[in-house]
C-alpha atoms as a PDB file:
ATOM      1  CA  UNK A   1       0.000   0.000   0.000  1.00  0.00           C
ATOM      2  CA  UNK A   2       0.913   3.467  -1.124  1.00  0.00           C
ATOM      3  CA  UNK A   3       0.232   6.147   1.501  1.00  0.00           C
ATOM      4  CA  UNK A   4       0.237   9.820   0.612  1.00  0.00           C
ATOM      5  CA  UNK A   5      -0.338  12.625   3.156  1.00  0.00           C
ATOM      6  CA  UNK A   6      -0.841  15.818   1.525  1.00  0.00           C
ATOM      7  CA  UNK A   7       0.064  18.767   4.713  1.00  0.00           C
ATOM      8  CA  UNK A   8       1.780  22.259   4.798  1.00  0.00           C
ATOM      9  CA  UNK A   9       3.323  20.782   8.059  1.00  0.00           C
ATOM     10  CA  UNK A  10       5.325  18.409   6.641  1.00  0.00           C
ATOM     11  CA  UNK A  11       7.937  17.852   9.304  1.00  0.00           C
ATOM     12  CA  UNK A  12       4.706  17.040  11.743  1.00  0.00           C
ATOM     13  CA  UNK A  13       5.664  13.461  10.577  1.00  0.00           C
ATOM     14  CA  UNK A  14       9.157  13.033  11.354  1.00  0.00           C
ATOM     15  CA  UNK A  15       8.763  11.399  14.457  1.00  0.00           C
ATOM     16  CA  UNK A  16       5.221   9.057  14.688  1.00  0.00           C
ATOM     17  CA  UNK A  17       6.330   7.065  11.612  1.00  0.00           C
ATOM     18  CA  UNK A  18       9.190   6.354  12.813  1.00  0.00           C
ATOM     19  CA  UNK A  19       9.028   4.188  15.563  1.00  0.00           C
ATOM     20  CA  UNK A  20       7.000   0.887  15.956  1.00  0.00           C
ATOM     21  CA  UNK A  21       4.970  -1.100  13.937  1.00  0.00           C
ATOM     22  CA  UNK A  22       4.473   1.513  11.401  1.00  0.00           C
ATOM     23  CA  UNK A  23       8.447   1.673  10.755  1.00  0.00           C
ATOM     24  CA  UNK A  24       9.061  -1.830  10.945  1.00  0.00           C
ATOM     25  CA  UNK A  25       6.090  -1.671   7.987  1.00  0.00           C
ATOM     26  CA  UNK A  26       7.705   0.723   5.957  1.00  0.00           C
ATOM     27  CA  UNK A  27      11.128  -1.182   6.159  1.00  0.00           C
ATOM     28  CA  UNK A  28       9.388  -4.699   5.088  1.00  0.00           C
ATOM     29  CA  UNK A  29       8.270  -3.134   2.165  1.00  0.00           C
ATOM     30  CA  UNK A  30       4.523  -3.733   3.197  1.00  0.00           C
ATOM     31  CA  UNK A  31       3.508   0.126   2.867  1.00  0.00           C
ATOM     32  CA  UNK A  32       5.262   3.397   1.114  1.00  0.00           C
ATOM     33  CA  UNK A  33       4.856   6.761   3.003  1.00  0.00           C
ATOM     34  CA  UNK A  34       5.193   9.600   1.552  1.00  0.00           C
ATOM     35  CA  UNK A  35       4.686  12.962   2.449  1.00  0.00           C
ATOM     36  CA  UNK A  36       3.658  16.424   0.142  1.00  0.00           C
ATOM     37  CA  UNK A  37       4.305  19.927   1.170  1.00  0.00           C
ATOM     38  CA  UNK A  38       1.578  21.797  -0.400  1.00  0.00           C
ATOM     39  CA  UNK A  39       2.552  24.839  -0.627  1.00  0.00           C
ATOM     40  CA  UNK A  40       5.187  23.295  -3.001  1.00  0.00           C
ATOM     41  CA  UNK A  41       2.014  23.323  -5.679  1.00  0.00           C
ATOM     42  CA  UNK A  42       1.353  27.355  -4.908  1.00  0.00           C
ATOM     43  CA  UNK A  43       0.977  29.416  -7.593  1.00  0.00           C
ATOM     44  CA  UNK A  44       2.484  32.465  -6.308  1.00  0.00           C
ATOM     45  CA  UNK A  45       5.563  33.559  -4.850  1.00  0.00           C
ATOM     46  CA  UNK A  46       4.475  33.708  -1.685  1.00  0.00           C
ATOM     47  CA  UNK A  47       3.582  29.710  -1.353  1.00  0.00           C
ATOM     48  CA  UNK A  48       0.306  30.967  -0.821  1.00  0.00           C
ATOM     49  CA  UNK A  49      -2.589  28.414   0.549  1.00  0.00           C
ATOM     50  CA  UNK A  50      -5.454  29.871   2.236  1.00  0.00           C
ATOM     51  CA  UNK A  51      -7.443  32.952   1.715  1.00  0.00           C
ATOM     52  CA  UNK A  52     -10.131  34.825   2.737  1.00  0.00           C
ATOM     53  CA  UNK A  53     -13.658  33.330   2.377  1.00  0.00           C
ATOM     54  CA  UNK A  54     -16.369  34.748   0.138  1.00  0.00           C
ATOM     55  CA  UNK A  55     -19.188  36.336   1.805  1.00  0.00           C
ATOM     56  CA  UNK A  56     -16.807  37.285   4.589  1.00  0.00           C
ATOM     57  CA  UNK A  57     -16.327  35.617   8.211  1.00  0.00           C
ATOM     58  CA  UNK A  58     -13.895  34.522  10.133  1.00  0.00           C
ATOM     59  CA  UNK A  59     -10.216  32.461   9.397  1.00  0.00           C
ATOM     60  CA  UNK A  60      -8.674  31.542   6.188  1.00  0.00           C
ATOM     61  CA  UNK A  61     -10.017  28.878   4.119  1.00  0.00           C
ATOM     62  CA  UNK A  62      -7.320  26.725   2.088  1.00  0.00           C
ATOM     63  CA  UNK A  63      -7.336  27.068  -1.563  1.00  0.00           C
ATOM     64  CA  UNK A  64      -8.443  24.351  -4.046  1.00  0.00           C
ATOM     65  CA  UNK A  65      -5.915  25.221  -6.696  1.00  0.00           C
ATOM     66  CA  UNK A  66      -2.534  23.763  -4.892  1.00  0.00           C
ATOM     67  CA  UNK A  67      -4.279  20.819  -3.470  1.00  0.00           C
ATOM     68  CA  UNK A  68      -5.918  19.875  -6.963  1.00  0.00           C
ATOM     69  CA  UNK A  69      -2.433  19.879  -8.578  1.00  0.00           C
ATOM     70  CA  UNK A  70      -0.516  18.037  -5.737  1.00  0.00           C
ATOM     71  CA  UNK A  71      -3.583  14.974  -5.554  1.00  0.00           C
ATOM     72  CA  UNK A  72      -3.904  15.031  -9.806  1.00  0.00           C
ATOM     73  CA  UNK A  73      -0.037  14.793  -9.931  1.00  0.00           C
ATOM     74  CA  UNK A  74      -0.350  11.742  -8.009  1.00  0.00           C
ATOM     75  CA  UNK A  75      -3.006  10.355  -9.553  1.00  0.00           C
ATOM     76  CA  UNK A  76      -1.352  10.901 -12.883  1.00  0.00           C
ATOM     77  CA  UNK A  77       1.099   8.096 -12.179  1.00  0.00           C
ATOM     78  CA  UNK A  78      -1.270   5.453 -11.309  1.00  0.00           C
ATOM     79  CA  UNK A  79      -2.589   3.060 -13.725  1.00  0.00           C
ATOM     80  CA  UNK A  80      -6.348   2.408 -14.060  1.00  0.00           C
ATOM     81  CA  UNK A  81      -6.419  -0.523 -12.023  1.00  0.00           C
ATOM     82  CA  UNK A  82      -4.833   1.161  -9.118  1.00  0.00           C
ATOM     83  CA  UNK A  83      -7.076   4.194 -10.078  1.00  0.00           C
ATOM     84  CA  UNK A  84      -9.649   1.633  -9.369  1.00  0.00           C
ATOM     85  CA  UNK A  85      -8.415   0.730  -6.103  1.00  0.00           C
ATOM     86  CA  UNK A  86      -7.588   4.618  -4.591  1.00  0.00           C
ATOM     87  CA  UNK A  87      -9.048   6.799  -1.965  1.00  0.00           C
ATOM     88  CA  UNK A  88      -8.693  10.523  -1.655  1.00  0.00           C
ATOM     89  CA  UNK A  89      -9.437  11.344   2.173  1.00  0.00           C
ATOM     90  CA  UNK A  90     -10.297  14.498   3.709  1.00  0.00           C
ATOM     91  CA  UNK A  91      -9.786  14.753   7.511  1.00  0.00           C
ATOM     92  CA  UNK A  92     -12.223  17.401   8.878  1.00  0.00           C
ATOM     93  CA  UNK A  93     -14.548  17.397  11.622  1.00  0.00           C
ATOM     94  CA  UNK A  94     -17.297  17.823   8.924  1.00  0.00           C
ATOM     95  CA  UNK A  95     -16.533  13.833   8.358  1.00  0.00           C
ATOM     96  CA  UNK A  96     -18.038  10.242   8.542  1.00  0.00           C
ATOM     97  CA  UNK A  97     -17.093   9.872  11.929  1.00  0.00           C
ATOM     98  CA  UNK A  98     -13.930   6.839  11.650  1.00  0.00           C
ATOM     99  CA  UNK A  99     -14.710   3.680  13.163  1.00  0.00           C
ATOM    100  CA  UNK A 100     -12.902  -0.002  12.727  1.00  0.00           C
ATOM    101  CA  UNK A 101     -15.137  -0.785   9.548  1.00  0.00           C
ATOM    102  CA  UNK A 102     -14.195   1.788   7.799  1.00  0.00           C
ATOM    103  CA  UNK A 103     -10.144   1.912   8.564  1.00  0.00           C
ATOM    104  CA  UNK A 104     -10.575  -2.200   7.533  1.00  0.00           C
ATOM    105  CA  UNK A 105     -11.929  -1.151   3.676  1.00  0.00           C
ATOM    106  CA  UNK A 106      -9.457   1.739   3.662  1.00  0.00           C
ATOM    107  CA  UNK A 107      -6.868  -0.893   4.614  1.00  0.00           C
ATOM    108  CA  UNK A 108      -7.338  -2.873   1.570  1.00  0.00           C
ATOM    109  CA  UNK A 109      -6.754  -0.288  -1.137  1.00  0.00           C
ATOM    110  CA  UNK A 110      -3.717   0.016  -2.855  1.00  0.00           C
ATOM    111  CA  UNK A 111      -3.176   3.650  -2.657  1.00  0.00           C
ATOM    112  CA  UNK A 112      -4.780   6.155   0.156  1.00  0.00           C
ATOM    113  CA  UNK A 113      -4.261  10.124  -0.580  1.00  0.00           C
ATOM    114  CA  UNK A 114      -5.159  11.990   2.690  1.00  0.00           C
ATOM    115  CA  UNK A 115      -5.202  15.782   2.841  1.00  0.00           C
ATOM    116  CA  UNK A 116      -4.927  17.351   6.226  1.00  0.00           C
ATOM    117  CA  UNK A 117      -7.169  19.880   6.385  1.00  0.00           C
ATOM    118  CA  UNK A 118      -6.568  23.374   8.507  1.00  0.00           C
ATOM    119  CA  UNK A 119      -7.493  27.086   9.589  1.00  0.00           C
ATOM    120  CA  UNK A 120     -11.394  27.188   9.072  1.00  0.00           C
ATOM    121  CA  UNK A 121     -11.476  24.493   6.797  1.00  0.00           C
ATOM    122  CA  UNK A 122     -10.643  23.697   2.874  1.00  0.00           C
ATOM    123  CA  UNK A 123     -12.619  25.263   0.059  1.00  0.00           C
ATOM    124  CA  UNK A 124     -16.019  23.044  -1.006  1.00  0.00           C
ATOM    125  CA  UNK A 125     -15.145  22.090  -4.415  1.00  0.00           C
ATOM    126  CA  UNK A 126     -12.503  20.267  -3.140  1.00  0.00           C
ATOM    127  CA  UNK A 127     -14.772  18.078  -0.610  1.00  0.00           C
ATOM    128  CA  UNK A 128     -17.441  18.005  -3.931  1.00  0.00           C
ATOM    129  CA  UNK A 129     -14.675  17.378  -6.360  1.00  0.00           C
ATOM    130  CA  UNK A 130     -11.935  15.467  -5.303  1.00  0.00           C
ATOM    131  CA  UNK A 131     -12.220  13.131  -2.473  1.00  0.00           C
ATOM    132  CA  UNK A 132     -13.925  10.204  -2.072  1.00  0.00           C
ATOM    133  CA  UNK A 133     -14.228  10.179   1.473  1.00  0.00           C
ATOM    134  CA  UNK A 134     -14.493  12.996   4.162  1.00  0.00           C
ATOM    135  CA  UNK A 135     -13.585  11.756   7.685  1.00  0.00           C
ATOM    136  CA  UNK A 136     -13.512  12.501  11.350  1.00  0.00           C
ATOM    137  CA  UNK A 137     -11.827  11.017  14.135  1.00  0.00           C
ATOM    138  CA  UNK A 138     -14.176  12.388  16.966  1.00  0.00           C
ATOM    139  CA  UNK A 139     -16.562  14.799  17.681  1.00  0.00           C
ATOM    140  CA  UNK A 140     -13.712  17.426  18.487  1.00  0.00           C
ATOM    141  CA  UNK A 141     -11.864  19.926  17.044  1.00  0.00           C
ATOM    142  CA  UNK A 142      -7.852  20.040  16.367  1.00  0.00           C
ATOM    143  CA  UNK A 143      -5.661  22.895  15.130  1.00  0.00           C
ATOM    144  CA  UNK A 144      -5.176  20.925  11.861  1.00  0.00           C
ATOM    145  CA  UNK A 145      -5.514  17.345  10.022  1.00  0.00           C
ATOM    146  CA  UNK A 146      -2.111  15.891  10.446  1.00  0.00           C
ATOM    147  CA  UNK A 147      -2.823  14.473  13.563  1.00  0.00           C
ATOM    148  CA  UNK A 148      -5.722  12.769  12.389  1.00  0.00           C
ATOM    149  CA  UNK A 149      -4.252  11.485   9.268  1.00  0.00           C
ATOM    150  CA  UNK A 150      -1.451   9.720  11.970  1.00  0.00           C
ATOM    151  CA  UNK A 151      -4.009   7.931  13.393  1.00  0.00           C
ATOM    152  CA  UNK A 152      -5.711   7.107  10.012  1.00  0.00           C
ATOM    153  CA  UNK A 153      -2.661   5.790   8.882  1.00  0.00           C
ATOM    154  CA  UNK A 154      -1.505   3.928  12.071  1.00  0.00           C
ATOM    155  CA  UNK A 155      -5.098   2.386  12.009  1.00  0.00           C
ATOM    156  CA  UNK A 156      -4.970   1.061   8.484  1.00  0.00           C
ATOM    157  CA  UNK A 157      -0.919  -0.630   8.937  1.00  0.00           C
ATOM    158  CA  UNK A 158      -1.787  -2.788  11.710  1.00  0.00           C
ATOM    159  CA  UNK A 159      -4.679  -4.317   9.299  1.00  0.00           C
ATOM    160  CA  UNK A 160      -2.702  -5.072   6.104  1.00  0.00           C
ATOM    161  CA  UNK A 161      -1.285  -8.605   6.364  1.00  0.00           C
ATOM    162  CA  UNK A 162       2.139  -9.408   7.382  1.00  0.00           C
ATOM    163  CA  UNK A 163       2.490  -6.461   9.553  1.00  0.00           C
ATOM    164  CA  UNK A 164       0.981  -7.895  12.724  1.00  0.00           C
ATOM    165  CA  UNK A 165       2.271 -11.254  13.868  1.00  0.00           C
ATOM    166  CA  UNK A 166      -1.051 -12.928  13.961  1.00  0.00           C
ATOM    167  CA  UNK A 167      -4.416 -12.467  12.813  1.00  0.00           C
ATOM    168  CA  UNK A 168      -5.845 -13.460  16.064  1.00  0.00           C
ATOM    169  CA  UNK A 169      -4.393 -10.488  18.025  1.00  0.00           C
ATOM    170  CA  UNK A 170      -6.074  -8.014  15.795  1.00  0.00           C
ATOM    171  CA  UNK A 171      -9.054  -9.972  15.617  1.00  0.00           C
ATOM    172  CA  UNK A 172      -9.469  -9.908  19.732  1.00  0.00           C
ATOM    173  CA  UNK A 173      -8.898  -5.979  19.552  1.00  0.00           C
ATOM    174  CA  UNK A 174     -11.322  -4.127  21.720  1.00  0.00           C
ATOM    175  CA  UNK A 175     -14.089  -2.719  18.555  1.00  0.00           C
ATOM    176  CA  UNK A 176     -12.981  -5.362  15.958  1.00  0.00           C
ATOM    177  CA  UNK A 177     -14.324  -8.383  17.834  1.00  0.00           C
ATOM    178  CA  UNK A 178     -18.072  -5.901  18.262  1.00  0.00           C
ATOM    179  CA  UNK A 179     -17.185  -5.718  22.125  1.00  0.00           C
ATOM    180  CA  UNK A 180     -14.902  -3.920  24.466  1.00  0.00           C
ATOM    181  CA  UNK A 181     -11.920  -6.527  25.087  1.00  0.00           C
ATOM    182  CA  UNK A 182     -11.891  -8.242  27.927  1.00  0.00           C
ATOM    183  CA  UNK A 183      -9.348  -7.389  30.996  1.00  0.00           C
ATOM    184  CA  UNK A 184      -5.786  -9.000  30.479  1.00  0.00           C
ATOM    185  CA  UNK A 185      -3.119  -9.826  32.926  1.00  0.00           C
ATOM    186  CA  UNK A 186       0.198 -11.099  32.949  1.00  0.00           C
ATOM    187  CA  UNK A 187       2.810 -11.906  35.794  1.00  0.00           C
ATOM    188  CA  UNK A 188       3.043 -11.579  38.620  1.00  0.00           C
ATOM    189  CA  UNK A 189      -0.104 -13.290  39.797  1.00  0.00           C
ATOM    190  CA  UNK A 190      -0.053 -11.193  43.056  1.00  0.00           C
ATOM    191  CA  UNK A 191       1.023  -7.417  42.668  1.00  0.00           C
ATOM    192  CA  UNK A 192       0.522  -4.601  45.883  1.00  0.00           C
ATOM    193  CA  UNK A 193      -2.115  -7.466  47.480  1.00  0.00           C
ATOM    194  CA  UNK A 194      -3.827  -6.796  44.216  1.00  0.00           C
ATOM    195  CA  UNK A 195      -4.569 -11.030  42.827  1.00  0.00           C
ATOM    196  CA  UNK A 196      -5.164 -12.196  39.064  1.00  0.00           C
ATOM    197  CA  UNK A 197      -8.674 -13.420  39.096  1.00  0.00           C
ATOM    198  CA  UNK A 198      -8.342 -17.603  40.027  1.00  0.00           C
ATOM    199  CA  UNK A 199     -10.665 -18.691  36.624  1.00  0.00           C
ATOM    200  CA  UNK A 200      -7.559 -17.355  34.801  1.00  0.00           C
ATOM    201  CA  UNK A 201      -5.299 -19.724  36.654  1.00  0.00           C
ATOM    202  CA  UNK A 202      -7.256 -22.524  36.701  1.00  0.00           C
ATOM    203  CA  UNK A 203      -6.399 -24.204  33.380  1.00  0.00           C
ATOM    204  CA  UNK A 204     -10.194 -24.608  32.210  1.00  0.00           C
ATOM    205  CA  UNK A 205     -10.120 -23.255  28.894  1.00  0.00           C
ATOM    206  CA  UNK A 206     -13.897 -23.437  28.941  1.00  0.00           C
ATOM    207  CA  UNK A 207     -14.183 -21.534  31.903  1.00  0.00           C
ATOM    208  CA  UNK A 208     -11.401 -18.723  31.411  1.00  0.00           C
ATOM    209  CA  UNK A 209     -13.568 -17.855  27.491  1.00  0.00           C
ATOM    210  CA  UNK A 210     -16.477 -17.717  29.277  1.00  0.00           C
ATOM    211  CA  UNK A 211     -15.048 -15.355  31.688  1.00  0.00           C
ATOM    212  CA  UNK A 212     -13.379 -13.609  29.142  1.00  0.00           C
ATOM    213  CA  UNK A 213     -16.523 -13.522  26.861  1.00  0.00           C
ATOM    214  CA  UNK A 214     -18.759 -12.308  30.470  1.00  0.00           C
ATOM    215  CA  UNK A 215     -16.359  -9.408  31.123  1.00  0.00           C
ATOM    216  CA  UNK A 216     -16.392  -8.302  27.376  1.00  0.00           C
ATOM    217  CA  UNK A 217     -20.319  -7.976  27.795  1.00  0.00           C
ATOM    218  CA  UNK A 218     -19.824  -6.377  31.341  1.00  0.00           C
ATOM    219  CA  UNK A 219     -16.972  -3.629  30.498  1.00  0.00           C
ATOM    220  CA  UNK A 220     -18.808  -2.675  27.103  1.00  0.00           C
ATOM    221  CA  UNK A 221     -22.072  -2.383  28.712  1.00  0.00           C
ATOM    222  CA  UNK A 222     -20.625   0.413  30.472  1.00  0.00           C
ATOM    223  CA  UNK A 223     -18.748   2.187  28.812  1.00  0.00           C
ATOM    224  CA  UNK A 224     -20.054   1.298  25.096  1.00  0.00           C
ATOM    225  CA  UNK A 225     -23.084   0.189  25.340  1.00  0.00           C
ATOM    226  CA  UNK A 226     -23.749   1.563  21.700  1.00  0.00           C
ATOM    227  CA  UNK A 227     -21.795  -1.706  20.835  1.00  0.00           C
ATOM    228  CA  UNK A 228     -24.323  -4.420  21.649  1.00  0.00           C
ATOM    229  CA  UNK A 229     -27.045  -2.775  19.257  1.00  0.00           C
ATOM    230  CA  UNK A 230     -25.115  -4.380  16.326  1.00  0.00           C
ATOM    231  CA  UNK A 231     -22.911  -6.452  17.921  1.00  0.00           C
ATOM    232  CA  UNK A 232     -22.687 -10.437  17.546  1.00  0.00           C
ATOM    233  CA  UNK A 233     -24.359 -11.804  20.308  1.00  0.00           C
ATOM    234  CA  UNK A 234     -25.423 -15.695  21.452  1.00  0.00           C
ATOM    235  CA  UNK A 235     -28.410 -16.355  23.192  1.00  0.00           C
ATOM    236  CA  UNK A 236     -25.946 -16.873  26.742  1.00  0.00           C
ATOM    237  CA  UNK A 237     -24.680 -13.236  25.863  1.00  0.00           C
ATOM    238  CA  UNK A 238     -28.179 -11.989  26.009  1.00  0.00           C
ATOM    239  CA  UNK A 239     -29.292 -13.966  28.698  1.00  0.00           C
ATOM    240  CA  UNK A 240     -25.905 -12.581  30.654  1.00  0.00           C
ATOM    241  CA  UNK A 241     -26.594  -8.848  29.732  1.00  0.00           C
ATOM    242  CA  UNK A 242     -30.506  -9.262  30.827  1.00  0.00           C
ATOM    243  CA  UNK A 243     -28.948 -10.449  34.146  1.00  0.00           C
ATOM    244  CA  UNK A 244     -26.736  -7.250  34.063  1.00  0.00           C
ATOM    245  CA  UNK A 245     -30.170  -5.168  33.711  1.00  0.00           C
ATOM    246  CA  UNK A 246     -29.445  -4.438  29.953  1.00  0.00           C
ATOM    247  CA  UNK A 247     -32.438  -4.232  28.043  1.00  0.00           C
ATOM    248  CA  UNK A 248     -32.619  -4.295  24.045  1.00  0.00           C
ATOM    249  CA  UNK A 249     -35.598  -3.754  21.725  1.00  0.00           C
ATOM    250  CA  UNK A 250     -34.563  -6.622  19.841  1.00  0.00           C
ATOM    251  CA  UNK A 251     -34.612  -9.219  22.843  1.00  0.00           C
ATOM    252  CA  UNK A 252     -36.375  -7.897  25.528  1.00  0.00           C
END
C-alpha cells in the first residue's frame, strides 16, 4: 500500500512514523509513506494556501488550486487498475465519523491520498470534487488534520497482512471483535495485594472464554453500550446482559 499525506506541516511526521509497527512496515516493504508539502504546488511567490472566504467571516479557508495539482499529480502516475483501487481522504470534523469498519476497507486499497485539512477548513469544491471520502476522528476539534491522518494511517498498517504477527491479536482488539476486550493480565499473579482473578489460573479453557466472553459484555455495557445494538451476540450473551439489567428492543 501506497500512503500519501498531503500537509503544509510536513515535518509534523518526522517522528510518529518512525518508531514501531508503522516503521518496521515501511522497512518490510509492506507500505510506502510519503509525504507532500503543499505549498510546493502554490501558484504564487508567496507559497500561498489559504485565503479569505467569500461572503466574509472569520479564518482563512485553504485554496483548491494547490491541493488539486498536488492529488492530480499523483493520480497521474497510477494506472487504471490502481485508479480503481484509490481513496482521496479528507480529515475534517465535517466527516463520517472513523470507526474499525471503515479503517478495515481503507486498509485494503492500494493507494490512500489523505489531505490534512486546517485554519477554518478547505474550500467546497474540493470536498465536492476530489475526495472520495471525508472523515472525522471524533466529535472534536484540532488545530489541523495531520494528527488525524497519523491515526488514520496507524489504524490502516496494523490491518494489512504481514504487519501484525497474527491475525488473532487483531481480531481480539477491543471494537474489531463488536465488544470492548476483555481485561488482560500477565505476571506476577499477586502485585501490591492486588490477585489475578483464580478462573484465569485454573487451566479450564472453557471456563477462562467464558469469563473472558462475560467481562467483554460487562466492560462494554458500560462504557459502550452503543456496541451491543449491532454487535454479535449468542443467546448466553443476552441472557448474561438481561442479568446485568441491559435491556434491548430486539430481545427484551
Amino acid at each position: 500500500m501506497r500512503i500519501h499525506i498531503l500537509t503544509i506541516f510536513p515535518d509534523m511526521f518526522n517522528g510518529p512514523f518512525q518508531h514501531s509497527i508503522v516503521q518496521r512496515a515501511v522497512n518490510a516493504g509492506i507500505i510506502d509513506i510519503k509525504i507532500h508539502d503543499i505549498r510546493k504546488y502554490a501558484s504564487d511567490k508567496h507559497n500561498s494556501v489559504d485565503d479569505y472566504q467569500f461572503g466574509g467571516g472569520p479564518g482563512m479557508i485553504m485554496m483548491p488550486q494547490p491541493i488539486f495539482d498536488n492529488v492530480e499529480g499523483i493520480l497521474a502516475e497510477l494506472t487504471q487498475l490502481e485508479l480503481a483501487s484509490t481513496r482521496v481522504i479528507l480529515t475534517s470534523p465535517q466527516g463520517k465519523l472513523l470507526n474499525q469498519k471503515t479503517v478495515k476497507l481503507f486498509s485494503k486499497q492500494s493507494n490512500i491520498v489523505i489531505i490534512c485539512g486546517h485554519y477554518e477548513g478547505v474550500d467546497e469544491r474540493v470536498r465536492e470534487h476530489l475526495i472520495t471520502d471525508d472523515v472525522s476522528i471524533g466529535d472534536y476539534v484540532l488545530t489541523g488534520g495531520e494528527i488525524a491522518a497519523m491515526v488514520l494511517t496507524d489504524a490502516m498498517t496494523r490491518l494489512i497482512p504481514g504487519v501484525v504477527g497474527t491475525e488473532a491479536s487483531i481480531e481480539g482488539d477491543s471494537i474489531t471483535s463488536g465488544l470492548l476486550q476483555h481485561p488482560i493480565f500477565t505476571r506476577s499473579n499477586t502485585f501490591r495485594d492486588w490477585n489475578v482473578p483464580e478462573v484465569l489460573l485454573s487451566g479450564n479453557h472453557g471456563k477462562i472464554e467464558q469469563w473472558r466472553r462475560r467481562q467483554s459484555l460487562d466492560r462494554t455495557l458500560r462504557n459502550r453500550p452503543d456496541l451491543l445494538v449491532e454487535a454479535n451476540l449468542t443467546e448466553d450473551d443476552r441472557a448474561y446482559l438481561r442479568s446485568l439489567g441491559y435491556r434491548d428492543a430486539n430481545y427484551s
